[in-house]
Each structure stands twice: as C-alpha cells, then as structure tokens.
N, C-alpha and C. Protein backbone atom coordinates (compact mmCIF):
# COMPACT_ATOMS: atom_id res chain seq x y z
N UNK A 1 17.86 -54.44 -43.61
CA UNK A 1 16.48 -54.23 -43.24
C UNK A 1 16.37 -53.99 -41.73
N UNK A 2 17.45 -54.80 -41.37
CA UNK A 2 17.35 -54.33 -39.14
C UNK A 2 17.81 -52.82 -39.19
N UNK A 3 18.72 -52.91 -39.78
CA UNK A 3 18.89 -51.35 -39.27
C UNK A 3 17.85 -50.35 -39.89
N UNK A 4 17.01 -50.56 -40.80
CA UNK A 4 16.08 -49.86 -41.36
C UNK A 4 15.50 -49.52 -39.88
N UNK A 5 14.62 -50.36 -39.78
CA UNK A 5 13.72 -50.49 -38.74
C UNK A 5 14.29 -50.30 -37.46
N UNK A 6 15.62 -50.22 -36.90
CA UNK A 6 16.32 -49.70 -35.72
C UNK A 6 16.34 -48.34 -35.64
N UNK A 7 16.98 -47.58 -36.97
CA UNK A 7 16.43 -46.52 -37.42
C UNK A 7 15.14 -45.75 -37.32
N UNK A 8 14.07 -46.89 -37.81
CA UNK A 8 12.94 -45.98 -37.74
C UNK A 8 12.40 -45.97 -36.35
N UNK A 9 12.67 -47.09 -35.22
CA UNK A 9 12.23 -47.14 -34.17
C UNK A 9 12.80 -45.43 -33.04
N UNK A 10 14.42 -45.72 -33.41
CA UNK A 10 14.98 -44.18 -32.66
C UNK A 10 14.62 -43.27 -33.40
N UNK A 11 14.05 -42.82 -34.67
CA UNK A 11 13.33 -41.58 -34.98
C UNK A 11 12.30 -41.34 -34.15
N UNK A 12 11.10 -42.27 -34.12
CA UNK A 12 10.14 -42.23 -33.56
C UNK A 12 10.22 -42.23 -31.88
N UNK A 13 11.26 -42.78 -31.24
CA UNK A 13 11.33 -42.53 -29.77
C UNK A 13 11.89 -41.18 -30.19
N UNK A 14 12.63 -40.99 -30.88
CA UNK A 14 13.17 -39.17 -30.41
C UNK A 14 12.10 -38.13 -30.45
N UNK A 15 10.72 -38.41 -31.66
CA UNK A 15 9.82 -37.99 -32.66
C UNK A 15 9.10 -37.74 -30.98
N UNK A 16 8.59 -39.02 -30.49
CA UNK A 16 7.57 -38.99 -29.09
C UNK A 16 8.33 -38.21 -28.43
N UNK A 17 9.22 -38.53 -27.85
CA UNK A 17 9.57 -37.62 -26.46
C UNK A 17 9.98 -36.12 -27.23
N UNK A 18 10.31 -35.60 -28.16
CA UNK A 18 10.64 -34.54 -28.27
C UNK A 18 8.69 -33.68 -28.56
N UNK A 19 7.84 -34.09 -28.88
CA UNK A 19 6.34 -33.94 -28.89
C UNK A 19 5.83 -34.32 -27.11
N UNK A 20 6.23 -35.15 -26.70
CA UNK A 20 5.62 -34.88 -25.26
C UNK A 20 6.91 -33.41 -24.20
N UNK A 21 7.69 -33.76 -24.74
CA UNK A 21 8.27 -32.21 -23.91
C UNK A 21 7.73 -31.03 -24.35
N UNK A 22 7.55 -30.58 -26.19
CA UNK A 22 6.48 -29.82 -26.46
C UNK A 22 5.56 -29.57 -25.77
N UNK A 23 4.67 -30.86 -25.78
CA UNK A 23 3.36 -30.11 -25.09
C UNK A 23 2.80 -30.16 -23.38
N UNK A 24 4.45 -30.35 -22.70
CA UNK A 24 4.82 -30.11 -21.34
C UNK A 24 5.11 -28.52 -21.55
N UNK A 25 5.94 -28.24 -22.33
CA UNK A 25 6.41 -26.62 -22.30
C UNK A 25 5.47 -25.79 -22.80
N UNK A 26 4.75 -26.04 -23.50
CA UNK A 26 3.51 -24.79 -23.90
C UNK A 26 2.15 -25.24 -23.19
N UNK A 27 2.18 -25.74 -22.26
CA UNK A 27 1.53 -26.63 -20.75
C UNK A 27 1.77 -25.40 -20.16
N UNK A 28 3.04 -25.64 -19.35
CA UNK A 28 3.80 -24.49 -18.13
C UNK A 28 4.17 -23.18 -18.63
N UNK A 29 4.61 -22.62 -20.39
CA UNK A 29 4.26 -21.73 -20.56
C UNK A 29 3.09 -20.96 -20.81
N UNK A 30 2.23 -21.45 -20.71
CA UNK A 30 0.69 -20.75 -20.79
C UNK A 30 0.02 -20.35 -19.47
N UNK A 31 0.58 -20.68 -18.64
CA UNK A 31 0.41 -20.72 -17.54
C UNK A 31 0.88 -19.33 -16.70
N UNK A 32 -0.28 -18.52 -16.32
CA UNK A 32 -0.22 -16.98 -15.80
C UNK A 32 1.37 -17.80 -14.85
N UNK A 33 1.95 -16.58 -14.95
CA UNK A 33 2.98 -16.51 -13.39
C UNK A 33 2.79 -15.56 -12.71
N UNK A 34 3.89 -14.99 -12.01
CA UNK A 34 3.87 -14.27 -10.43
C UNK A 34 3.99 -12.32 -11.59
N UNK A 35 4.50 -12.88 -12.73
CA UNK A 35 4.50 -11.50 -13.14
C UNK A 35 3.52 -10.63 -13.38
N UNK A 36 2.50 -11.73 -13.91
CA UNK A 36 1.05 -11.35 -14.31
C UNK A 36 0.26 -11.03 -13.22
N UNK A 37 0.80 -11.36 -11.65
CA UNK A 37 -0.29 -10.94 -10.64
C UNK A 37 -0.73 -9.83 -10.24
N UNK A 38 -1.89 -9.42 -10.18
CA UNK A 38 -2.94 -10.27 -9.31
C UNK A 38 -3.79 -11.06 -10.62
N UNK A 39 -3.65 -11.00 -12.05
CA UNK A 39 -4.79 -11.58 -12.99
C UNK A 39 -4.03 -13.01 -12.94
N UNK A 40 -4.83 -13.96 -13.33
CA UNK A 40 -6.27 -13.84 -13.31
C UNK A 40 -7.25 -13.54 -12.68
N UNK A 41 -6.85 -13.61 -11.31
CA UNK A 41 -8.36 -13.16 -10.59
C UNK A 41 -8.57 -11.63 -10.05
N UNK A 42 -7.63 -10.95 -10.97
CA UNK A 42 -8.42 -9.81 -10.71
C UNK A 42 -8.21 -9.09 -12.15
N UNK A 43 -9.27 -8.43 -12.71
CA UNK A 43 -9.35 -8.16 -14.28
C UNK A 43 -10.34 -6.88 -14.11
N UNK A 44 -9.47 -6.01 -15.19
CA UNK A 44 -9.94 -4.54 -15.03
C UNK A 44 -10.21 -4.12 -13.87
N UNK A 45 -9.22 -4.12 -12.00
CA UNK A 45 -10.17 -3.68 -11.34
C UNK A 45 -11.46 -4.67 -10.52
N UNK A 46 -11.92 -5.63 -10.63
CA UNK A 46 -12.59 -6.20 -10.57
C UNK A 46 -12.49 -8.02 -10.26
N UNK A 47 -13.33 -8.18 -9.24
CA UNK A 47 -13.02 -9.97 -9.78
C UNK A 47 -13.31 -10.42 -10.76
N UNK A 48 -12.13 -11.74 -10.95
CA UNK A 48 -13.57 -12.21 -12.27
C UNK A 48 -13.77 -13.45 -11.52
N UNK A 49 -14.33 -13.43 -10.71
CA UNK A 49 -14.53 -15.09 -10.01
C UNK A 49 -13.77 -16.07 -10.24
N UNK A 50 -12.79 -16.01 -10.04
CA UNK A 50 -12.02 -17.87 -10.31
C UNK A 50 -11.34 -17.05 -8.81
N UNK A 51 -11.92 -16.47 -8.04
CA UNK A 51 -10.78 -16.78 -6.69
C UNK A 51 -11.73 -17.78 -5.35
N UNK A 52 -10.72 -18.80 -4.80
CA UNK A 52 -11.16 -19.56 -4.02
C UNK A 52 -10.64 -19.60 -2.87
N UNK A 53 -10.07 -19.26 -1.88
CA UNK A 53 -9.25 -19.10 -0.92
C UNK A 53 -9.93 -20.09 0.49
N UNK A 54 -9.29 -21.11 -0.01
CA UNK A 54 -9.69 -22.16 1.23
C UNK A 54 -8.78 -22.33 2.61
N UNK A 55 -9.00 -22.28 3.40
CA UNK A 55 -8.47 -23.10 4.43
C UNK A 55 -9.37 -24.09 5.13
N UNK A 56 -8.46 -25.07 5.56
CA UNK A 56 -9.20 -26.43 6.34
C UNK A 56 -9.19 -26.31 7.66
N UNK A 57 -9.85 -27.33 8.06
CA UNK A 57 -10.50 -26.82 9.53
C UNK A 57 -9.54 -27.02 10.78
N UNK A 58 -8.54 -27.59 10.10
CA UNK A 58 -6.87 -27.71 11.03
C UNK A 58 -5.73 -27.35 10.72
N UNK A 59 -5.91 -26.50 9.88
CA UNK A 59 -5.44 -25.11 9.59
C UNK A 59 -4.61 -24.64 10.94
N UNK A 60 -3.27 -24.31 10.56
CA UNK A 60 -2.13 -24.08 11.23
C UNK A 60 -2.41 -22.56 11.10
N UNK A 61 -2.24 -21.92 12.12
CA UNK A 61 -2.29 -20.14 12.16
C UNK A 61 -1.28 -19.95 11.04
N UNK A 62 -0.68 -20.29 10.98
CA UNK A 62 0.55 -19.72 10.20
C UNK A 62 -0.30 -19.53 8.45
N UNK A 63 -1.00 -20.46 8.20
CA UNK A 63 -2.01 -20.84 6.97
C UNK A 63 -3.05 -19.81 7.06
N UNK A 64 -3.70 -19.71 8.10
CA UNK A 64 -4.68 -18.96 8.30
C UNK A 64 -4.23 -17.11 7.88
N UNK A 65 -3.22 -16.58 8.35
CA UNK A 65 -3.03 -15.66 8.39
C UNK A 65 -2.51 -15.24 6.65
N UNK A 66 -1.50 -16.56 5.68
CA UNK A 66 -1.17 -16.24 5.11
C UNK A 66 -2.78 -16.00 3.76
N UNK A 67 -3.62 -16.60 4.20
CA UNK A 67 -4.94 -16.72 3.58
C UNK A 67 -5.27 -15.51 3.40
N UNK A 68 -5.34 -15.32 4.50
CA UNK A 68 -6.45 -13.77 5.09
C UNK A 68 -5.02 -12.23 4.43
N UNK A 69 -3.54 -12.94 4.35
CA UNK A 69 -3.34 -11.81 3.68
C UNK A 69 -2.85 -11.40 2.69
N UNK A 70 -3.59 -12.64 1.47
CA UNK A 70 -3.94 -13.10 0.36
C UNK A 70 -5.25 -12.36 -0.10
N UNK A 71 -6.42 -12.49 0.67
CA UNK A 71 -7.61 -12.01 0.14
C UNK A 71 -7.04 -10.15 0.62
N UNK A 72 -6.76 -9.61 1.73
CA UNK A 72 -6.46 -8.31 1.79
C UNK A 72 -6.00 -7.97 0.45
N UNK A 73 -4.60 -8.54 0.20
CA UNK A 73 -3.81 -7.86 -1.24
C UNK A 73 -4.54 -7.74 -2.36
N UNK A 74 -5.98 -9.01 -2.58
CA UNK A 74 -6.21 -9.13 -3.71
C UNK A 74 -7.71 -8.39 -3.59
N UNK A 75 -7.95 -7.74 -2.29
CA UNK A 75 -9.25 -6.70 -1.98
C UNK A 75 -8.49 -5.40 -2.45
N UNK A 76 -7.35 -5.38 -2.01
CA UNK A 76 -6.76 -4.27 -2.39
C UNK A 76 -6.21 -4.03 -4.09
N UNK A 77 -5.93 -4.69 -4.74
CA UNK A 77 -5.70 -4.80 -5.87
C UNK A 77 -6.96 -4.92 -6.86
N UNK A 78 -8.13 -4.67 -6.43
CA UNK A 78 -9.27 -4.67 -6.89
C UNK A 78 -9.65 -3.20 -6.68
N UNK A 79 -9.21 -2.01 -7.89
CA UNK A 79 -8.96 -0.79 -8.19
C UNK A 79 -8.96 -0.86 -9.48
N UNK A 80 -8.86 0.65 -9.89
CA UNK A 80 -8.30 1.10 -11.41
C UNK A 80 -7.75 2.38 -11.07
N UNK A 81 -6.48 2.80 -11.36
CA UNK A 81 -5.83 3.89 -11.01
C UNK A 81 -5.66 4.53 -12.19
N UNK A 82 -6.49 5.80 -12.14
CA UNK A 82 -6.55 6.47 -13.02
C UNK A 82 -5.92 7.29 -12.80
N UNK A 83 -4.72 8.03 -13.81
CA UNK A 83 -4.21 9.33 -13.58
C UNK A 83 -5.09 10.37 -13.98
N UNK A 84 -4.58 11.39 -12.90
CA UNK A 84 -5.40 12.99 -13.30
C UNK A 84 -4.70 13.60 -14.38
N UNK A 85 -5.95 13.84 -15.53
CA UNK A 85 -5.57 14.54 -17.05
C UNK A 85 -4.69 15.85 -16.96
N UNK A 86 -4.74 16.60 -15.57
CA UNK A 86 -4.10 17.48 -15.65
C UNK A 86 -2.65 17.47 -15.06
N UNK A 87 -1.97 16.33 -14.59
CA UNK A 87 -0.85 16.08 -13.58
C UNK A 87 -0.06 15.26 -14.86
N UNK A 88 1.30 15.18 -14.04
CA UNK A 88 1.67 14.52 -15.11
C UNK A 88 2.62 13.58 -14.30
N UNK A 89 1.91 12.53 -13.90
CA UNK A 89 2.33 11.41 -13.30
C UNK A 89 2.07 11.59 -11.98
N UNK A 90 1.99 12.35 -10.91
CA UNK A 90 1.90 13.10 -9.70
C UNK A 90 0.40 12.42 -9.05
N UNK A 91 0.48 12.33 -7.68
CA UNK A 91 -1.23 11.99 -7.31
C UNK A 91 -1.06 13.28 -6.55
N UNK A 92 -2.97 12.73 -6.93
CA UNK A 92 -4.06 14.23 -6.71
C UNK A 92 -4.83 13.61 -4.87
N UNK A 93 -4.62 14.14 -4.39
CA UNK A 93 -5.35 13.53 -2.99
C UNK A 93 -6.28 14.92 -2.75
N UNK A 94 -7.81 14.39 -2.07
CA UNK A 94 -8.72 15.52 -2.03
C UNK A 94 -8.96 15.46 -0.54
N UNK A 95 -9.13 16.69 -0.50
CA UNK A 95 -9.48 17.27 1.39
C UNK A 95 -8.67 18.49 1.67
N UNK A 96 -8.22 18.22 3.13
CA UNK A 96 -7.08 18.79 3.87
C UNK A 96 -6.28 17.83 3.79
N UNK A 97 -5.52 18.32 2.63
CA UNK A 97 -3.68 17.12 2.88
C UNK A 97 -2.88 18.13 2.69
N UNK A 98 -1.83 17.07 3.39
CA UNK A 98 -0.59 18.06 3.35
C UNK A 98 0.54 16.95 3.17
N UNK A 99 2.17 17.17 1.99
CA UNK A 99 2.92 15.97 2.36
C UNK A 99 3.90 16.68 3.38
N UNK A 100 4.02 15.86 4.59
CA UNK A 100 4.90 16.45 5.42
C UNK A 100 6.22 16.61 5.40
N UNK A 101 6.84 15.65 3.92
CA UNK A 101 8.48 15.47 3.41
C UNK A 101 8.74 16.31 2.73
N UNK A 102 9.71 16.88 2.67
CA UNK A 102 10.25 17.79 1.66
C UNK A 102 11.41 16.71 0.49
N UNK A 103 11.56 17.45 -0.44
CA UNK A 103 12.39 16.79 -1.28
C UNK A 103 14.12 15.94 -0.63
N UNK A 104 14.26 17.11 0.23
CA UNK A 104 15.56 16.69 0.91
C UNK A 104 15.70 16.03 2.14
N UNK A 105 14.35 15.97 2.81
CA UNK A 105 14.34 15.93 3.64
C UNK A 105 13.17 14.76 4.28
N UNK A 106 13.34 13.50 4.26
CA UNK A 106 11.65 12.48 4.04
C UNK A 106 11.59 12.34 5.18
N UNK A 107 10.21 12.26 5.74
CA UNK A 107 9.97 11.49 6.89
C UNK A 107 10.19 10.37 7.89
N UNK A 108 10.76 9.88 8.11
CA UNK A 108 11.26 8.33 8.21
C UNK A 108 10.63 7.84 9.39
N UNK A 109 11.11 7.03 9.83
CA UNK A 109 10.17 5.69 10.80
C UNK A 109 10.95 6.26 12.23
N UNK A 110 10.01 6.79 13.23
CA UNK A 110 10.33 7.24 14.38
C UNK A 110 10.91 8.43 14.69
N UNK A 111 11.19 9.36 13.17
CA UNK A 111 11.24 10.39 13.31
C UNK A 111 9.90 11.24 13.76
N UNK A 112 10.00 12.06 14.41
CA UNK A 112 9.11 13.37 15.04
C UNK A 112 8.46 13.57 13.47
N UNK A 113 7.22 14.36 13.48
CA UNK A 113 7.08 14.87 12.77
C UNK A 113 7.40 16.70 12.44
N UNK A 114 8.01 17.20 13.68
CA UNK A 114 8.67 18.71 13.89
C UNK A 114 10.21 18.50 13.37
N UNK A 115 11.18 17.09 13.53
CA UNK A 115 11.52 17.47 12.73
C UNK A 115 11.96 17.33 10.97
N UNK A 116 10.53 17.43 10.43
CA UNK A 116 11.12 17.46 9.03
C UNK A 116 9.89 19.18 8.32
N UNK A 117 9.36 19.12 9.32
CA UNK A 117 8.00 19.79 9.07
C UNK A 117 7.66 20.62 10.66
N UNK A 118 8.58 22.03 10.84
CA UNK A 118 8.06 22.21 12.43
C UNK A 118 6.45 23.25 12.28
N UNK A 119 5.66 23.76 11.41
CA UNK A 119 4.69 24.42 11.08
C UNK A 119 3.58 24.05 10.38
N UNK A 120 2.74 23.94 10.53
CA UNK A 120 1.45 24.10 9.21
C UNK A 120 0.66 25.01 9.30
N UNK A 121 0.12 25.71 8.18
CA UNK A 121 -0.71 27.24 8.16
C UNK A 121 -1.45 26.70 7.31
N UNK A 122 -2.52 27.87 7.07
CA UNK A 122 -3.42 27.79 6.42
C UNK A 122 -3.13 27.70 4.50
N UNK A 123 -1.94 27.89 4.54
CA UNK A 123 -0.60 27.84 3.37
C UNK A 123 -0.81 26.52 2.84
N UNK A 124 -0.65 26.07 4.05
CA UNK A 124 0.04 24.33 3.24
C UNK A 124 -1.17 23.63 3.39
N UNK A 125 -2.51 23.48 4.64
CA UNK A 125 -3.13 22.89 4.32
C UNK A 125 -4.38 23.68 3.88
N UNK A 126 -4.65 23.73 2.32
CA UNK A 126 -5.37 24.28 1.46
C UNK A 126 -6.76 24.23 1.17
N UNK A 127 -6.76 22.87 2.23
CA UNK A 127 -8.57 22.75 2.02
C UNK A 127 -9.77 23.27 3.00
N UNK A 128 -8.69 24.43 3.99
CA UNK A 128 -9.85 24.74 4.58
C UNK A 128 -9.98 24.60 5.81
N UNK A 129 -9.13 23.31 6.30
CA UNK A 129 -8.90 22.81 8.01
C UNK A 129 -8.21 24.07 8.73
N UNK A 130 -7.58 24.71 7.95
CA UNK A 130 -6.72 26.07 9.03
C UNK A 130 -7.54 27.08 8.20
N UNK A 131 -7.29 27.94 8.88
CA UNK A 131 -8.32 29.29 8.65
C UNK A 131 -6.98 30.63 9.39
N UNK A 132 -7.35 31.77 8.55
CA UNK A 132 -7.03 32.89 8.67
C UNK A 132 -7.92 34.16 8.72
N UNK A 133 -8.49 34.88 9.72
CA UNK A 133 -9.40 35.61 9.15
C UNK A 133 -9.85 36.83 10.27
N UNK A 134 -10.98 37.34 10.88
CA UNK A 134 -11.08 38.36 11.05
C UNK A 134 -11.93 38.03 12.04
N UNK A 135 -12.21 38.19 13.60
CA UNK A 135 -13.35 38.13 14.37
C UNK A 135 -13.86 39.29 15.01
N UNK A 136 -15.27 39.72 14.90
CA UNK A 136 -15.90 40.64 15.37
C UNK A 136 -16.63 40.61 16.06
N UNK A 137 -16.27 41.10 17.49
CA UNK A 137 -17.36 41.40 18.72
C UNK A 137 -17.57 42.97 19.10
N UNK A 138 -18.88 42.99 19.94
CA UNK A 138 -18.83 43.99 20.18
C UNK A 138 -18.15 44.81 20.71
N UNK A 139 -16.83 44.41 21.45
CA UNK A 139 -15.27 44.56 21.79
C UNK A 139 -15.04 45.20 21.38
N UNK A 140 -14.75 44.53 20.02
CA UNK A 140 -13.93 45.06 19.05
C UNK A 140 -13.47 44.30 18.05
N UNK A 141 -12.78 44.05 16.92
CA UNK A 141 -11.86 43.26 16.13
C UNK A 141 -11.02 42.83 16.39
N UNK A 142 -10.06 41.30 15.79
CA UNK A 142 -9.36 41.15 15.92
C UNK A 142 -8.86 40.03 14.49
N UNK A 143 -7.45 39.81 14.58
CA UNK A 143 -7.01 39.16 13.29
C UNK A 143 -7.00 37.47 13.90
N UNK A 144 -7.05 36.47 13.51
CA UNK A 144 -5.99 35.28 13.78
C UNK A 144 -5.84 34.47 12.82
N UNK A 145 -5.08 33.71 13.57
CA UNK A 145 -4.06 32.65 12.56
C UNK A 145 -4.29 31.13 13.26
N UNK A 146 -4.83 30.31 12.43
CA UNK A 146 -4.42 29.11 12.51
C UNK A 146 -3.31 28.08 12.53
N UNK A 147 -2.67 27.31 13.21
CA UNK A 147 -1.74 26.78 12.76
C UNK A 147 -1.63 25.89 14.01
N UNK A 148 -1.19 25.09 13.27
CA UNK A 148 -0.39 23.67 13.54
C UNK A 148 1.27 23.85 14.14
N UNK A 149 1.68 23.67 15.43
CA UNK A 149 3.26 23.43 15.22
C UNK A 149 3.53 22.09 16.16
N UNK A 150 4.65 21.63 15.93
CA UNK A 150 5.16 20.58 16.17
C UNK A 150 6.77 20.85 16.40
N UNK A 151 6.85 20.10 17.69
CA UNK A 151 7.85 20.14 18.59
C UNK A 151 8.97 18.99 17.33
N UNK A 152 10.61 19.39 17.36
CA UNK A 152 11.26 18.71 16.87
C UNK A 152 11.88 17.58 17.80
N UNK A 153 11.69 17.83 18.81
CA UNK A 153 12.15 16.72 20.08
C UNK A 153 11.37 16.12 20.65
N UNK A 154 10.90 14.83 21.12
CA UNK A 154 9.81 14.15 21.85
C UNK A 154 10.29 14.17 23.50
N UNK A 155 11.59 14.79 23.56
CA UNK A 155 11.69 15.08 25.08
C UNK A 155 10.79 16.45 25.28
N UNK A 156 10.62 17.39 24.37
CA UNK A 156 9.71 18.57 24.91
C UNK A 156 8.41 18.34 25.38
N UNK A 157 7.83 19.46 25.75
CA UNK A 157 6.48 19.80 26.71
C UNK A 157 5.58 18.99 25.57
N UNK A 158 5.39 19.84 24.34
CA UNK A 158 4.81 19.30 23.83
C UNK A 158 5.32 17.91 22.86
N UNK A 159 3.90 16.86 22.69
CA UNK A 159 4.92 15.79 22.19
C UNK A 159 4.58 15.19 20.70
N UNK A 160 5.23 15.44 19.62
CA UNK A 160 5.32 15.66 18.85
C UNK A 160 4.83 14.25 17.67
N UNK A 161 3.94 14.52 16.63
CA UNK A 161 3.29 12.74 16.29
C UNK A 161 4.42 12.55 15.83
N UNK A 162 4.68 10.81 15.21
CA UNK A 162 5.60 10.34 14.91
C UNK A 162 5.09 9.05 14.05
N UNK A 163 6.09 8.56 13.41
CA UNK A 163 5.56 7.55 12.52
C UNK A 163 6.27 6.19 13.14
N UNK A 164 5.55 5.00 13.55
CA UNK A 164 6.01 3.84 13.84
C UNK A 164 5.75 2.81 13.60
N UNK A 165 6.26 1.77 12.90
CA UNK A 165 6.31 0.40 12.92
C UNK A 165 6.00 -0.50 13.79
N UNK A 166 4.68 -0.71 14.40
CA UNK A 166 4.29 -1.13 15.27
C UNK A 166 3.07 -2.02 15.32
N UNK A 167 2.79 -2.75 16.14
CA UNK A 167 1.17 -3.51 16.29
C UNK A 167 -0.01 -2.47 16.65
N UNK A 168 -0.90 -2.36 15.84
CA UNK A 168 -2.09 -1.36 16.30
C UNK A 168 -2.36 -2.07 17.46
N UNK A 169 -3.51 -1.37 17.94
CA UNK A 169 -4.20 -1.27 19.30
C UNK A 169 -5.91 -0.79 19.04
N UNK A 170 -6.33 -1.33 20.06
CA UNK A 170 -7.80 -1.01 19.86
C UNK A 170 -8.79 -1.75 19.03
N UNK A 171 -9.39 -1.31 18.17
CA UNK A 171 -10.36 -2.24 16.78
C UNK A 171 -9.97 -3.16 16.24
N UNK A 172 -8.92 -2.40 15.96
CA UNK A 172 -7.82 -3.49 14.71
C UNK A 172 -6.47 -3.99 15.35
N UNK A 173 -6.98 -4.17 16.66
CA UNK A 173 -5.76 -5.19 17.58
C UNK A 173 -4.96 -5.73 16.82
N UNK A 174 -3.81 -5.94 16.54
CA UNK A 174 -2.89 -7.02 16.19
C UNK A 174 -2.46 -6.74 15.04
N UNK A 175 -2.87 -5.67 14.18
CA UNK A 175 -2.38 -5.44 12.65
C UNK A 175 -0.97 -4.88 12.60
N UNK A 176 -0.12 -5.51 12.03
CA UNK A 176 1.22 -4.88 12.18
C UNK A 176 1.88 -3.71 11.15
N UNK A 177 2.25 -2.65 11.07
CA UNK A 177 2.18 -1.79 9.90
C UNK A 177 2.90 -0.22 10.58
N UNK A 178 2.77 0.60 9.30
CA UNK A 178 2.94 2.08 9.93
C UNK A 178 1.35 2.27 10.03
N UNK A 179 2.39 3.23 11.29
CA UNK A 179 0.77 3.88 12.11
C UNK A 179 1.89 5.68 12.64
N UNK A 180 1.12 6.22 12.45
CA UNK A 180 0.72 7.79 12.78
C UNK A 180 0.91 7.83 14.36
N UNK A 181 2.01 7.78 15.36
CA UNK A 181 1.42 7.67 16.68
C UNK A 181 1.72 8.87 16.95
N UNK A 182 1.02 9.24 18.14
CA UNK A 182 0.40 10.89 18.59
C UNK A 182 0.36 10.14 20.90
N UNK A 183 1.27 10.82 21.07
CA UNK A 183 1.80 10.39 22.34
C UNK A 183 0.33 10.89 23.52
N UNK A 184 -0.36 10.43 24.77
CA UNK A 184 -0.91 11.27 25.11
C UNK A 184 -0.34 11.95 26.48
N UNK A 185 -0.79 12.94 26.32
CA UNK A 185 0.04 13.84 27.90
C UNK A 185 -0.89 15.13 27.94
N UNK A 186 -0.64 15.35 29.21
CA UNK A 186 -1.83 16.34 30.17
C UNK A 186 -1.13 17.71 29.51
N UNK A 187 0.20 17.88 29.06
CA UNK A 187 1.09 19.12 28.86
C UNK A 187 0.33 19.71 27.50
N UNK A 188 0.09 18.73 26.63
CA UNK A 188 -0.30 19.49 25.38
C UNK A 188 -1.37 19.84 25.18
C-alpha cells in the first residue's frame, strides 16, 4: 500500500510540473517576437494603439536616443507598400528621377557622382526637369540642350556631388546617415 501511494505521489509531482512547464511554454510561445516586428503595434499600416514609449525623467541620453529611434522606425513602418499592377516587382518613383547606378557599376559611399554617371539629358531625366527645344527671337532661332554633367574627380574645377556618411548640418543638426553632399565653390 506505501508504494501504492509513493507511486501515486511521483505521478502527480511529474503530472504538476510537467502541466506548469506546459503552460510556461504556450505563455512564451504566444508571445509576438522580433520576427513579427513592427506588429503588434503596427497593423495594416497603421497604429493600433498599444504603443507606449516612455522614458523617465533621469533618463540616460543613451535611453533617450534609443526611444526616439524606436518611435522613428515605428513612424516609419507605419505604411502599406503597394506594388504597381504594371511592374513586376520594380519601384515606380514619380517626378524627375533618375537612378544614377548602372547595373555594373553602383554608386558607393564617397564616390563622385561623375564617376558612375558623367551626363544627364533630357533622356534620362523624363519628367520634364531638362528640356530640349527651340528658342525664338527676333534674332533669330536657335536649338538647345539641357543637361546636367558631372566632373569624375573632386580635384576638378568643377566639384562633383557625392554621397557621404556623415552628421547633417543645419535643421536637422546631428542626424547621422547618407546625405547627398554637393561641395560649395565660386568655380562652378
């Protein structure tokens, strides 16, 4: 009869703890992770209000900044990216654009932009910013051409934009990122 009941006692300790690890594991598996982010708090595009982003009032910069670029990602992740019905996977950008990389050839960080791209015409940027066409005075006629060129060396006269990894300046003091820089000088 003891061992009955010794028996039934280690069923039932195995019975409990194998039911409380259960409902520890479908606890922590139900539980959104890092794969699912940005949802929950961001759904279709949209908040759905469960975001709270606190900091306290002795708040270490280091806290502060990682806060602030917490709400950026999750301002930014508050979209719906729709593909264009007529592309087929490709983005559609509207205006005057132009991509300045060629397939063989990409842009990279502190490269010139002359050299991957030394021209732009009224060719490449399609919306209208360059012009080709015909002027008439009482002169007389004449043809011209629009265009864009860009120096492949930043030692030349003219000085050529470039892409850099750097701290902005101005408005947005202190933001660290690529930025478009465009050198200034009296030559160009």
């Amino acid at each position: 009869m003891q061992r009955l009941k010794r028996a039934v006692k280690r069923i039932a300790a195995i019975g409990t703890g194998v039911a409380m690890l259960g409902a520890t594991m479908t606890g922590a598996l139900a539980q959104p992770d890092m794969a699912d982010y940005p949802s929950p708090f961001i759904v279709d595009g949209k908040d759905s209000g469960n975001i709270a982003i606190v900091v306290g009032a002795e708040a270490r910069s280091a806290d502060t900044i990682g806060a602030l670029d917490i709400a950026k990602q999750l301002q930014f992740d508050s979209k719906v990216c729709a593909p264009d019905a007529a592309s087929s996977g490709s983005v559609t950008v509207s205006g005057d654009a132009v991509e300045i990389s060629h397939s063989s050839d990409l842009l990279e960080l502190r490269e010139t932009i002359g050299d991957v791209r030394e021209t732009l015409t009224d060719v490449e940027v399609a919306g209208g910013g360059l012009a080709s066409g015909k002027i008439t005075t009482d002169e007389g006629s004449t043809e011209f051409n629009q265009y864009l060129r860009f120096t492949d060396n930043s030692d030349a006269i003219g000085y050529s934009p470039r892409v850099n990894f750097t701290e902005s300046e101005g408005i947005l003091d202190g933001y660290v990122g690529d930025y478009l820089y465009i050198q200034d000088s009296d030559n160009t």
